[in-house]
N, C-alpha and C. Protein backbone atom coordinates (compact mmCIF):
# COMPACT_ATOMS: atom_id res chain seq x y z
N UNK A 1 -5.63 -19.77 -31.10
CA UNK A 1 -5.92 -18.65 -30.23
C UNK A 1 -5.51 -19.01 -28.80
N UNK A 2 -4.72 -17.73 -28.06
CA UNK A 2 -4.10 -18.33 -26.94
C UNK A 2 -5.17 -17.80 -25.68
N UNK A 3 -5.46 -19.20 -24.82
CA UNK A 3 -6.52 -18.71 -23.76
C UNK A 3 -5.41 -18.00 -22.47
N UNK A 4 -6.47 -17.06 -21.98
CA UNK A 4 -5.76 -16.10 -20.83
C UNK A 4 -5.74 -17.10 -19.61
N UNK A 5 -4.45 -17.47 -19.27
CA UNK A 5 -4.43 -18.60 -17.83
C UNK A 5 -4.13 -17.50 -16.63
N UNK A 6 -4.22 -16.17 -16.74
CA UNK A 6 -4.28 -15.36 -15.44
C UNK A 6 -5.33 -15.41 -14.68
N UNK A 7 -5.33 -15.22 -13.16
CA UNK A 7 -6.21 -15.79 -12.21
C UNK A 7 -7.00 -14.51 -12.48
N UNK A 8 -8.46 -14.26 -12.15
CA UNK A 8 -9.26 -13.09 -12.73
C UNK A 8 -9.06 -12.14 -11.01
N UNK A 9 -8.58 -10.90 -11.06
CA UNK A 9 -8.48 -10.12 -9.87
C UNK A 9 -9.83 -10.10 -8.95
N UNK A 10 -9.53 -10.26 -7.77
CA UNK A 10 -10.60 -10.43 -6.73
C UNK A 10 -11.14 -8.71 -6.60
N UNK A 11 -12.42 -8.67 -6.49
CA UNK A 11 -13.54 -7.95 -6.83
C UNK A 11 -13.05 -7.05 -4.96
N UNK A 12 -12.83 -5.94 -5.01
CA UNK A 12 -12.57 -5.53 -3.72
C UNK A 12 -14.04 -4.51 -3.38
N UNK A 13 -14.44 -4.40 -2.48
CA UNK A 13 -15.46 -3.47 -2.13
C UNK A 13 -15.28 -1.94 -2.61
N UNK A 14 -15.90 -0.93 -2.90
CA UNK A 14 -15.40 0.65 -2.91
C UNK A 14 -15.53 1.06 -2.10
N UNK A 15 -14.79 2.00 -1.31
CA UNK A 15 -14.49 2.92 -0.19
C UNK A 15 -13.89 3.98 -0.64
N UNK A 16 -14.52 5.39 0.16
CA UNK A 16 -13.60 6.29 0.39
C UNK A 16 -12.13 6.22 1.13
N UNK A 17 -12.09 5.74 1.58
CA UNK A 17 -10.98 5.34 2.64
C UNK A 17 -9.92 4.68 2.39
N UNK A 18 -8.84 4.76 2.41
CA UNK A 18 -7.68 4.30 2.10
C UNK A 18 -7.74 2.90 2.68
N UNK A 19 -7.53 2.12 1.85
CA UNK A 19 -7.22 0.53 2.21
C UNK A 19 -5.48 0.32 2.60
N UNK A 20 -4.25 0.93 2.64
CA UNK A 20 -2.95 0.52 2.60
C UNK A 20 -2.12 2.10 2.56
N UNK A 21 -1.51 1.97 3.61
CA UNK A 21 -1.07 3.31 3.66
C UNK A 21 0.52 3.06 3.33
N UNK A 22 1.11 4.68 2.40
CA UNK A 22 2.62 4.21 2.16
C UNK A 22 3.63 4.81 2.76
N UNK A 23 4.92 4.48 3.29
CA UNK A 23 5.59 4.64 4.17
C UNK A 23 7.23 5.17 3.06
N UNK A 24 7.58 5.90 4.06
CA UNK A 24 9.67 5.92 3.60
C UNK A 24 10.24 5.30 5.00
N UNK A 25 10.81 4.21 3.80
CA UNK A 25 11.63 3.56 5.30
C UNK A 25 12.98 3.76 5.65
N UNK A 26 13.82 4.09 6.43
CA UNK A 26 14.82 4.53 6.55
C UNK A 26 15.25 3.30 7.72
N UNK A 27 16.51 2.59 7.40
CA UNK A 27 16.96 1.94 8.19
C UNK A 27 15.93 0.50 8.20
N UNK A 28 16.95 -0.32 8.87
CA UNK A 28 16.68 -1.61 9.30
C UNK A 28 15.88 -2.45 10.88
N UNK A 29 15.33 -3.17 10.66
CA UNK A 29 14.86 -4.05 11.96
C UNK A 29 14.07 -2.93 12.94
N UNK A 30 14.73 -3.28 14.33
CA UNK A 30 14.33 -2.40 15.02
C UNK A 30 14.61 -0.84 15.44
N UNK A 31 15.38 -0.37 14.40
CA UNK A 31 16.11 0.79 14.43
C UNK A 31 15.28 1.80 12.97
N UNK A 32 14.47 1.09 12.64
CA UNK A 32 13.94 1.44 10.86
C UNK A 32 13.00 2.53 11.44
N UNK A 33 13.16 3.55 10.74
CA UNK A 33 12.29 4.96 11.07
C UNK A 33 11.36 4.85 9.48
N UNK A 34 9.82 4.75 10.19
CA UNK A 34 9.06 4.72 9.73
C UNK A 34 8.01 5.84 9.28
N UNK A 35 8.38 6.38 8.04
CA UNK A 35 7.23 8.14 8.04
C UNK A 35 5.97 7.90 6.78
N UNK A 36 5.03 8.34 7.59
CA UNK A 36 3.42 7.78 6.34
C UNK A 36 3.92 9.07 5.67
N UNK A 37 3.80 9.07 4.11
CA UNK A 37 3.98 10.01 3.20
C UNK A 37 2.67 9.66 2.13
N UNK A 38 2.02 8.84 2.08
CA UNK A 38 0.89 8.52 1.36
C UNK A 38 -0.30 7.56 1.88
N UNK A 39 -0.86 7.47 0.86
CA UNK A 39 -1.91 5.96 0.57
C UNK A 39 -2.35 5.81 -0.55
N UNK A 40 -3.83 4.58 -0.81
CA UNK A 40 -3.86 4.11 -1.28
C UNK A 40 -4.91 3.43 -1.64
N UNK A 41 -5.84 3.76 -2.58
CA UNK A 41 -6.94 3.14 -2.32
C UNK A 41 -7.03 2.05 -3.97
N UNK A 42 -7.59 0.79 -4.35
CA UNK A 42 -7.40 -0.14 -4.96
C UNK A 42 -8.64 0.70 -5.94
N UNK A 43 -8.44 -0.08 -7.72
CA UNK A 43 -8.94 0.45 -8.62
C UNK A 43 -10.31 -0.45 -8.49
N UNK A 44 -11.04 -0.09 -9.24
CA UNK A 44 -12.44 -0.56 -9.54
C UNK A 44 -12.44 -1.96 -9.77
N UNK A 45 -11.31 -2.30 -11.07
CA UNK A 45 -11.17 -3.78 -11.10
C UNK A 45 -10.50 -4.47 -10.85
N UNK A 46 -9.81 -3.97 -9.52
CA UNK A 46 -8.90 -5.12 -8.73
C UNK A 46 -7.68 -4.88 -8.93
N UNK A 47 -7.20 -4.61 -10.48
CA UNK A 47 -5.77 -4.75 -10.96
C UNK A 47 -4.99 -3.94 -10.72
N UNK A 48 -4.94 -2.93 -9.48
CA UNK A 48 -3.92 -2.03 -9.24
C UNK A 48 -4.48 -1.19 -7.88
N UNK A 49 -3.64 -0.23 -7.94
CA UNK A 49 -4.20 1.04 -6.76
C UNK A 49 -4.35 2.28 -7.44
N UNK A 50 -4.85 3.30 -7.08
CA UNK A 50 -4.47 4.67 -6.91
C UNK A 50 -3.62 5.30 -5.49
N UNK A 51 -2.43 6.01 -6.12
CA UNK A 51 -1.45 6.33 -5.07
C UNK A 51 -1.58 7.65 -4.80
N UNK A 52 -2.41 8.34 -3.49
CA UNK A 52 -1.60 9.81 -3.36
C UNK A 52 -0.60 9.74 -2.22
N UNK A 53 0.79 10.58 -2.93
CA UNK A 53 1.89 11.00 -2.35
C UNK A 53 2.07 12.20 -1.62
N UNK A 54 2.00 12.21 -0.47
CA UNK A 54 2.26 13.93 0.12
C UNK A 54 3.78 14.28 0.05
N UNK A 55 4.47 13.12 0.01
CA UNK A 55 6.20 13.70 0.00
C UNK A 55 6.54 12.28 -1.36
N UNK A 56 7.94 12.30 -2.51
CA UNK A 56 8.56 11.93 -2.71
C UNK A 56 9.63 11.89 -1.95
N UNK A 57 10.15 10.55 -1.25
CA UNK A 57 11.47 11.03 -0.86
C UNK A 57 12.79 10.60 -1.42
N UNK A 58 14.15 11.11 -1.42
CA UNK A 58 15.06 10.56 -2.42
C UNK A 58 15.83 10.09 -1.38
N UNK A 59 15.61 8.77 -0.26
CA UNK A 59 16.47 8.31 0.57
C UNK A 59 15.45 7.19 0.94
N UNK A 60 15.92 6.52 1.53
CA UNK A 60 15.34 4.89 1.83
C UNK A 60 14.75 3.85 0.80
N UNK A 61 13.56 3.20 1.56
CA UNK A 61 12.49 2.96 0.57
C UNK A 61 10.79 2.92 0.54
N UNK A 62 10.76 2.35 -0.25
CA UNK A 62 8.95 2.89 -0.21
C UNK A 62 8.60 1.27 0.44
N UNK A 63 7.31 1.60 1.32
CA UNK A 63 6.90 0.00 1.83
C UNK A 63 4.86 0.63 1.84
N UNK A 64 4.38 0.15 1.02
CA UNK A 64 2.83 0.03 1.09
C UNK A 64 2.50 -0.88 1.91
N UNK A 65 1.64 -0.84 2.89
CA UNK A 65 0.83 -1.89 3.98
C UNK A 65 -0.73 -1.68 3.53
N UNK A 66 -1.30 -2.71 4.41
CA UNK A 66 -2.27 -2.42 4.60
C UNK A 66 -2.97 -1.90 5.93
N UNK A 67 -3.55 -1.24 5.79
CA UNK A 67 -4.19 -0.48 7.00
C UNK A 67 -5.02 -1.98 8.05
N UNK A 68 -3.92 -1.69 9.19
CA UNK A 68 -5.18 -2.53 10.14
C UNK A 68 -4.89 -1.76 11.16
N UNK A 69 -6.22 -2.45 12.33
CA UNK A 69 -6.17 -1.64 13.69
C UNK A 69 -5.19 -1.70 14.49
N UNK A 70 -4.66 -0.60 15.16
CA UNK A 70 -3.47 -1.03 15.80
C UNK A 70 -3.99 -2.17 16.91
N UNK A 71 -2.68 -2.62 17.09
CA UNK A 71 -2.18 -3.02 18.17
C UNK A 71 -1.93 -4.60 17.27
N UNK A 72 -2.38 -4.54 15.73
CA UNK A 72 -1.84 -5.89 15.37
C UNK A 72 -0.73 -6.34 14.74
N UNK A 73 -0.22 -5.69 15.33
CA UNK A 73 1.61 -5.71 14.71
C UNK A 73 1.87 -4.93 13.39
N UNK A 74 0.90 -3.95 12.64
CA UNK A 74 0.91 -3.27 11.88
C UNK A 74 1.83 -2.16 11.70
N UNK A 75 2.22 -1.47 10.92
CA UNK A 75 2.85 -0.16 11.27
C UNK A 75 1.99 1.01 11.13
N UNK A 76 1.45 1.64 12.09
CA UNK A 76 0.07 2.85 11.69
C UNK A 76 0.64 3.93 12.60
């Protein structure tokens, strides 16, 4: 019998509140246009998120963060 060597997912608090907001990124470095089109709040047992999308977009790419307060080099 084969034992499970996966690390067990860290136990996150529940919130209403979006923990990681998701972005369409368009472009590079300092020129990259950044638009919030979603978020994101983490499942009950760690192992994933729930995603709501206000836009699909069919150009750039998708970048999930996590939500911090500005001014810490975040994108918000």
């Amino acid at each position: 019998m084969a034992r499970n060597t996966q690390p067990k997912p860290q136990q996150l608090p529940l919130t209403r509140k979006p923990t990681h907001r998701l972005y369409r990124v368009l472009g590079d470095g300092e020129q990259a246009i950044w638009t919030p089109i979603g978020a994101a709040w983490p499942n009950k047992d760690g192992m994933g998120f729930n995603l709501s999308c206000d836009a699909i977009p069919l150009q750039g790419r998708l970048v999930l963060r996590a939500i911090t307060e500005r001014g810490e080099g975040g994108q918000q």
